[in-house]
N, C-alpha and C. Protein backbone atom coordinates (compact mmCIF):
# COMPACT_ATOMS: atom_id res chain seq x y z
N UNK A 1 11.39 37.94 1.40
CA UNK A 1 10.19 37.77 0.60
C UNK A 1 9.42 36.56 1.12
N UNK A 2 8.22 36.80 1.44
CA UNK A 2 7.12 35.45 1.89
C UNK A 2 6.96 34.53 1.13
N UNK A 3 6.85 34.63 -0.33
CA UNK A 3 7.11 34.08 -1.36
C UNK A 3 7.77 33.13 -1.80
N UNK A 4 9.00 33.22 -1.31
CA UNK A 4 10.17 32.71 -1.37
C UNK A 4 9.93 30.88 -1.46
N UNK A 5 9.29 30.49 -0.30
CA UNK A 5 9.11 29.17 -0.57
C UNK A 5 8.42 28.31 -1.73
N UNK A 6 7.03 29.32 -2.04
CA UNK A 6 5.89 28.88 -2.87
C UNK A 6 6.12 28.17 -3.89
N UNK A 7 5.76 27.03 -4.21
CA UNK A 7 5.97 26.12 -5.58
C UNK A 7 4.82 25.55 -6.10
N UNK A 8 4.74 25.68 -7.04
CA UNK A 8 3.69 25.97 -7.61
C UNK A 8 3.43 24.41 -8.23
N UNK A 9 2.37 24.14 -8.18
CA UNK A 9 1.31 23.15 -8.28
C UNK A 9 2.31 22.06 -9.63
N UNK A 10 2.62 22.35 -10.53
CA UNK A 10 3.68 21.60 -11.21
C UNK A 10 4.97 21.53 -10.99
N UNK A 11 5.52 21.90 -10.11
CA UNK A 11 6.91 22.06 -9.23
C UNK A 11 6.83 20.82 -8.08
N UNK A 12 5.53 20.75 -7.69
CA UNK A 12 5.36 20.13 -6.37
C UNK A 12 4.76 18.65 -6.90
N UNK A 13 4.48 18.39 -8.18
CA UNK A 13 4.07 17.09 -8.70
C UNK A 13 5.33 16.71 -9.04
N UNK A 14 6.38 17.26 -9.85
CA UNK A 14 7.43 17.09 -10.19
C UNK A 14 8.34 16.41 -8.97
N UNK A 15 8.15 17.30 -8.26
CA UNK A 15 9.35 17.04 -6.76
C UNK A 15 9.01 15.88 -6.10
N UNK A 16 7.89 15.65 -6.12
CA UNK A 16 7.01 14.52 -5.45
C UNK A 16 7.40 13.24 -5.80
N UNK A 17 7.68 12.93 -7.40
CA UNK A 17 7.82 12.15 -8.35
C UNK A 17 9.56 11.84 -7.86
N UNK A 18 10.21 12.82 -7.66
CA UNK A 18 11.79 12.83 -7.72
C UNK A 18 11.50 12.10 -6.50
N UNK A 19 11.26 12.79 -5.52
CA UNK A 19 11.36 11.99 -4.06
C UNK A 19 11.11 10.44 -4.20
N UNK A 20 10.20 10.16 -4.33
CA UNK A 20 10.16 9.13 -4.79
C UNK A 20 10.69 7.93 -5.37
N UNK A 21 11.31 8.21 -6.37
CA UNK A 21 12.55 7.38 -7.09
C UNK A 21 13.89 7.63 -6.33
N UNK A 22 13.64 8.36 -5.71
CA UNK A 22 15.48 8.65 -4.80
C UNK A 22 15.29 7.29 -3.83
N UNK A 23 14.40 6.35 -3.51
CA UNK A 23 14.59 5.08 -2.92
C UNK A 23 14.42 3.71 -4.03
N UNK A 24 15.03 3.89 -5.25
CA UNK A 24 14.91 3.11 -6.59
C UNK A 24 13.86 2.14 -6.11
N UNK A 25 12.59 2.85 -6.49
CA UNK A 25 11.36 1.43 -5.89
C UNK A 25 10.93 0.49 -7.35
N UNK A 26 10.63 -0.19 -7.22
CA UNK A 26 10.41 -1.50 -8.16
C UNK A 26 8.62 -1.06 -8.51
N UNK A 27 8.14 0.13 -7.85
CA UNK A 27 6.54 -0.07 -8.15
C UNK A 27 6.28 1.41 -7.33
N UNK A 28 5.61 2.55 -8.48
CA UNK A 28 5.69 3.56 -7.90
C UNK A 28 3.99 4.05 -8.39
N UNK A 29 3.27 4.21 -7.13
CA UNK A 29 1.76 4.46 -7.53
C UNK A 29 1.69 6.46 -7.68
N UNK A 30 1.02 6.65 -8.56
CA UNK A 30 0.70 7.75 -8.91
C UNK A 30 -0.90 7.90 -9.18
N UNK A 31 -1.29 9.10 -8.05
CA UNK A 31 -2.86 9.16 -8.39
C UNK A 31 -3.04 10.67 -9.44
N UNK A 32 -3.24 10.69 -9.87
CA UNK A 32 -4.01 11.99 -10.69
C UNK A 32 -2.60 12.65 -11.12
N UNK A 33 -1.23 12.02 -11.72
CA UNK A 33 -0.27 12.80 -12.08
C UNK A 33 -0.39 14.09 -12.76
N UNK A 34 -1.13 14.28 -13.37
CA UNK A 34 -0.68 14.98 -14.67
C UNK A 34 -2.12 16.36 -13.97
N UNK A 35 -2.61 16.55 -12.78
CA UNK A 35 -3.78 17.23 -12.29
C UNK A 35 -2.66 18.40 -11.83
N UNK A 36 -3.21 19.57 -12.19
CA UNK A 36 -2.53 20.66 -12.10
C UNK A 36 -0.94 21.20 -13.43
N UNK A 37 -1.21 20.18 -13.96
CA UNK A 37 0.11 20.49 -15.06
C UNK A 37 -0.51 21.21 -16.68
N UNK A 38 0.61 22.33 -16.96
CA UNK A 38 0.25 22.93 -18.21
C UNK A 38 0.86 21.54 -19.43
N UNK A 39 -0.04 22.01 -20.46
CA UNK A 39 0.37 21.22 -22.01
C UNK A 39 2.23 20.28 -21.96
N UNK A 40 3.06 21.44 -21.57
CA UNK A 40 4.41 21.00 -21.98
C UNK A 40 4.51 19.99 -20.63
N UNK A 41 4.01 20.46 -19.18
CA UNK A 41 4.37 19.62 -18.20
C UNK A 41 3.97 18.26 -17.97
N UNK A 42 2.59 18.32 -19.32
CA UNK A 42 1.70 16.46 -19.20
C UNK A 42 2.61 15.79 -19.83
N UNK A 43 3.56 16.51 -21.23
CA UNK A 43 4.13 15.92 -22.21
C UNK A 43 5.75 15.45 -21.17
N UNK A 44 5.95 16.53 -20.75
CA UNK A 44 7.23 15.66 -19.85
C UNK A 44 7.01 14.67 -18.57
N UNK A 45 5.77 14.66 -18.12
CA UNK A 45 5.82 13.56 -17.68
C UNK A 45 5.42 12.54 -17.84
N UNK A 46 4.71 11.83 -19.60
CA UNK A 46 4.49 11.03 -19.97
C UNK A 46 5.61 10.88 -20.57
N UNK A 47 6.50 11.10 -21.32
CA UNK A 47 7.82 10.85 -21.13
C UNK A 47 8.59 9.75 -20.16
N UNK A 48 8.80 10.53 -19.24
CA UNK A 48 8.94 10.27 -18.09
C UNK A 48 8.37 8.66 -17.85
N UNK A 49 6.67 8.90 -17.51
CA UNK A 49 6.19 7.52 -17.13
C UNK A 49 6.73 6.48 -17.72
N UNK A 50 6.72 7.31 -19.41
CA UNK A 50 7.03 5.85 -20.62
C UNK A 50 8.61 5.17 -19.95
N UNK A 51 9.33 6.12 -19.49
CA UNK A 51 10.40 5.44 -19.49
C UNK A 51 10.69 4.36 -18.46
N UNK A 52 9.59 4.42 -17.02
CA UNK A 52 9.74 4.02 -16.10
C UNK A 52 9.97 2.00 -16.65
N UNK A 53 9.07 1.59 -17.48
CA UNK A 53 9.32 0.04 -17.44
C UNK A 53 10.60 -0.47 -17.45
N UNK A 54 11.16 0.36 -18.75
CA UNK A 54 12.71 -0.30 -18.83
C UNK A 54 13.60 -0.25 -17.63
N UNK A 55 13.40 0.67 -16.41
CA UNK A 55 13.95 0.75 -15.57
C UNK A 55 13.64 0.04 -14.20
N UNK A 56 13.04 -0.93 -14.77
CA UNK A 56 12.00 -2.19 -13.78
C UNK A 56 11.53 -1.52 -12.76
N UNK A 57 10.58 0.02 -13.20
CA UNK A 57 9.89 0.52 -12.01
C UNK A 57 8.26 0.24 -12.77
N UNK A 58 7.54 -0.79 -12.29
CA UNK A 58 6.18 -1.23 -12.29
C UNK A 58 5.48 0.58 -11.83
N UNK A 59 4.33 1.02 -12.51
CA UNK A 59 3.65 2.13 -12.31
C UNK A 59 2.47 1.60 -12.72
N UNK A 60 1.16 1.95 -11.07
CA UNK A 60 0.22 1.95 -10.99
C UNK A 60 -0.39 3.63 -11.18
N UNK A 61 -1.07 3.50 -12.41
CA UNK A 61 -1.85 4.72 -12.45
C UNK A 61 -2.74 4.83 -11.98
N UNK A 62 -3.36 5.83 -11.34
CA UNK A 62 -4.61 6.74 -11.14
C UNK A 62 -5.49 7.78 -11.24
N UNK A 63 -6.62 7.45 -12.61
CA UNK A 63 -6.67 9.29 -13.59
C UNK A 63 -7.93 9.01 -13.84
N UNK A 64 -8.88 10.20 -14.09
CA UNK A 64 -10.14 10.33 -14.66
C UNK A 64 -10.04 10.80 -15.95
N UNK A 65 -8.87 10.49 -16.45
CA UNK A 65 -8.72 11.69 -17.86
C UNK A 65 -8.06 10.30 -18.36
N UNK A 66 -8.90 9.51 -19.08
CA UNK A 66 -8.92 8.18 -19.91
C UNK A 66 -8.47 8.18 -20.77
N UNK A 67 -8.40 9.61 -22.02
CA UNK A 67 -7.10 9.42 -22.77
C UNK A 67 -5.70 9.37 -22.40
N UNK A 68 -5.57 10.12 -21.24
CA UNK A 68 -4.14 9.69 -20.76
C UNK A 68 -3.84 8.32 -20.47
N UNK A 69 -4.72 7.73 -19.57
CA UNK A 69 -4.74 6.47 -19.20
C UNK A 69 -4.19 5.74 -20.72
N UNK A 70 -4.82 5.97 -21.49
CA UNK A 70 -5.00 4.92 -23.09
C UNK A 70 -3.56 5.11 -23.70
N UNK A 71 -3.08 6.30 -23.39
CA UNK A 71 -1.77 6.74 -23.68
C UNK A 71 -0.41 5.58 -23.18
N UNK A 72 -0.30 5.91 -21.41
CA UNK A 72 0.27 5.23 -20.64
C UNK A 72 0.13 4.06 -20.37
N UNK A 73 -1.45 3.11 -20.40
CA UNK A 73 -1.07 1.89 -19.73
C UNK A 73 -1.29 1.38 -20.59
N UNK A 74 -0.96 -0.44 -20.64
CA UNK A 74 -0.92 -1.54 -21.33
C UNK A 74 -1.79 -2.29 -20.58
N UNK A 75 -2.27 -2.38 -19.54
CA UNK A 75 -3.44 -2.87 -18.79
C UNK A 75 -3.93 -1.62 -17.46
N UNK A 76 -5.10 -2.20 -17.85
CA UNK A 76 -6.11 -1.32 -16.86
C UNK A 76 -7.59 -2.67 -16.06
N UNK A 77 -7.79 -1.40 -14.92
CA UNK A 77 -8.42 -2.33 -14.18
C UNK A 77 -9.53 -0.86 -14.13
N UNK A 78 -10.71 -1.05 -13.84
CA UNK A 78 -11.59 -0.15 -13.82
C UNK A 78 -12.34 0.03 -12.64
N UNK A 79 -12.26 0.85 -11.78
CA UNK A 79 -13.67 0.13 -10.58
C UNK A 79 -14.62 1.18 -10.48
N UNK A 80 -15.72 0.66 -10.52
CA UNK A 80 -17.08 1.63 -10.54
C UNK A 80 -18.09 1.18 -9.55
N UNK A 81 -18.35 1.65 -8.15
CA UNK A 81 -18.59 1.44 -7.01
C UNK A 81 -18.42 0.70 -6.45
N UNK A 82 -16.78 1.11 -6.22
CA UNK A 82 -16.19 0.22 -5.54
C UNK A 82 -15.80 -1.14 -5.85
N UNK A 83 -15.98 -1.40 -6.76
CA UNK A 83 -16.52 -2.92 -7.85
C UNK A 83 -15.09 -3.26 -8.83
N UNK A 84 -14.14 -3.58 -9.04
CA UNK A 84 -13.43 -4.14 -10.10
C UNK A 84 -14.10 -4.87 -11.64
N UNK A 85 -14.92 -3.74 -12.36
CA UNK A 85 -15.44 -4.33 -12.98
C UNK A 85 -14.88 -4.59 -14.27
N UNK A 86 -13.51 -4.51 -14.48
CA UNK A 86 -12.93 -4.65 -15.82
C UNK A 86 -10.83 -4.90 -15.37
N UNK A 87 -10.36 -5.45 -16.14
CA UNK A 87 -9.41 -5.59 -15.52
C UNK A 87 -9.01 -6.58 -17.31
N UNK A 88 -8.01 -6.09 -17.81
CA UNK A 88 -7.38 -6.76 -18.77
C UNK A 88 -6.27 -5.56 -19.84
N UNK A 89 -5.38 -5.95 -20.39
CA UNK A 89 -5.02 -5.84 -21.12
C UNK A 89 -5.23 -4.49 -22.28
N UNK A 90 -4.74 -4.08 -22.33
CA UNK A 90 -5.16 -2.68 -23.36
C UNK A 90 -4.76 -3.14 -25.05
N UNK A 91 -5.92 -3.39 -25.75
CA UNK A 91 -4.96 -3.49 -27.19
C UNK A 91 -5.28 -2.77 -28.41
N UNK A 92 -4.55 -2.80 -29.28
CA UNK A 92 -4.57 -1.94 -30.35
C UNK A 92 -6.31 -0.88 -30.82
N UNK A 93 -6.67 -0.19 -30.78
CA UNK A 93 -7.82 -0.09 -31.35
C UNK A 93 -8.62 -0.45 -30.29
N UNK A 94 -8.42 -0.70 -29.12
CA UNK A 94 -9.67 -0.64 -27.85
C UNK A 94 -10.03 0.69 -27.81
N UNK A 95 -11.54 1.11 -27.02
CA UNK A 95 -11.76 2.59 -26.26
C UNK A 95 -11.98 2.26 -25.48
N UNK A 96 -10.91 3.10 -24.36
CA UNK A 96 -11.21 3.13 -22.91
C UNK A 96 -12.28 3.43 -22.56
N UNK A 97 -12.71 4.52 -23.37
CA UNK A 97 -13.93 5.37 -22.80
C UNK A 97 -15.24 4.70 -22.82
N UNK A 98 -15.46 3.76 -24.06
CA UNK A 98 -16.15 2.51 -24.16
C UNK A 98 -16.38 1.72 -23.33
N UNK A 99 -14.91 0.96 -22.59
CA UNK A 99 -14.84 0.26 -21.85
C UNK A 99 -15.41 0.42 -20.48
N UNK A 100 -14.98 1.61 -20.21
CA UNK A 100 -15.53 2.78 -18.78
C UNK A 100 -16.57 2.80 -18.64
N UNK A 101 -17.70 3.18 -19.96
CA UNK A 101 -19.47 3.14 -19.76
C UNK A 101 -19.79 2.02 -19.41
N UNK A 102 -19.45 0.71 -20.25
CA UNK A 102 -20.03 -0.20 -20.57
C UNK A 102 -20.29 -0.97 -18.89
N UNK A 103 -18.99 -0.62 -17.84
CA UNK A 103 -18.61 -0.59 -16.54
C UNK A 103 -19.50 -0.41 -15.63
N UNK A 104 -19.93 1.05 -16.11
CA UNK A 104 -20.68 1.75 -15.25
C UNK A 104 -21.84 1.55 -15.54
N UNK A 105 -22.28 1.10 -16.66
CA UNK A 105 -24.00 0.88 -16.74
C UNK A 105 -23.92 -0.38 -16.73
N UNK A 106 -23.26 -1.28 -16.55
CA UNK A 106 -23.38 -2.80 -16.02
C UNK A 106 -23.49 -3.15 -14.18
N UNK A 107 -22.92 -1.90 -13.75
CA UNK A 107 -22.70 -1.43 -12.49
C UNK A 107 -23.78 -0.90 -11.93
N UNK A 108 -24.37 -0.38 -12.68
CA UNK A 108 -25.30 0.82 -12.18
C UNK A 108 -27.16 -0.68 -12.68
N UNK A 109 -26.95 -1.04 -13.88
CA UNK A 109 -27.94 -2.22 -13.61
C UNK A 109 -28.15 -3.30 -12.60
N UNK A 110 -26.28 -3.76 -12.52
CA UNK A 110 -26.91 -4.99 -11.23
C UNK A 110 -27.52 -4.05 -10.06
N UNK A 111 -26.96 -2.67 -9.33
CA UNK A 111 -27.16 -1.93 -8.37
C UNK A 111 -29.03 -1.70 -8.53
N UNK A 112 -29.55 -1.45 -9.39
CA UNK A 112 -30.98 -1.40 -9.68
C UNK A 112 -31.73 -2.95 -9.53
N UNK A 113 -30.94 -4.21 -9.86
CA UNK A 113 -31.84 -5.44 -9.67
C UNK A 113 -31.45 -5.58 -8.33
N UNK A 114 -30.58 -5.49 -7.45
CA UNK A 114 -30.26 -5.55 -6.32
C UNK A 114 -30.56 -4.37 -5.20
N UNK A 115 -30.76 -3.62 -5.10
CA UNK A 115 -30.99 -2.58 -4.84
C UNK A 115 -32.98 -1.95 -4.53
């Protein structure tokens, strides 16, 4: 069967993730984890992420889907052309998504007086 190999788009995020920790790294970057995963597969690997601190593995996220972000991190850094324009701490009752505009149209103004 040709078939035989094919793994399918949440098989291959999964495996990716395993590989990975099979060299116990202290700091494991992940861009767009949860891109291509059904409902149950986001929930097992936020799981997953949550558990990584206690196991002194530092995880740098990378996501356009900001409620996840708000989910998983305790600090975030934001960059909006190219720019580090936010970088602190996540706390109780913040919006990311808030935080994200406020980024980008502070970003997008200096780019217009400069520009």
């Amino acid at each position: 069967n040709s078939y035989k190999y094919l793994v399918k788009c949440q098989q291959y995020s999964t495996l990716g993730i395993a590989m990975a920790l099979l060299g116990e790294p202290e700091l494991l970057i992940l861009d767009e984890p949860t891109n291509g995963l059904d409902p149950i597969g986001i929930e097992e690997l936020r799981e997953l992420i949550q558990s990584f601190p206690e196991q002194g593995i530092t995880v740098i996220l990378s996501s356009h889907i900001l409620s996840e972000v708000q989910l998983l991190a305790d600090k975030v850094g934001i960059i909006s052309g190219g720019i580090l324009g936010y970088e602190g701490a996540l706390k109780q009752g913040d919006n990311l998504e808030d935080l994200f505009m406020n980024v980008v149209r502070k970003n997008q103004k200096a780019g217009e007086i400069h520009g």
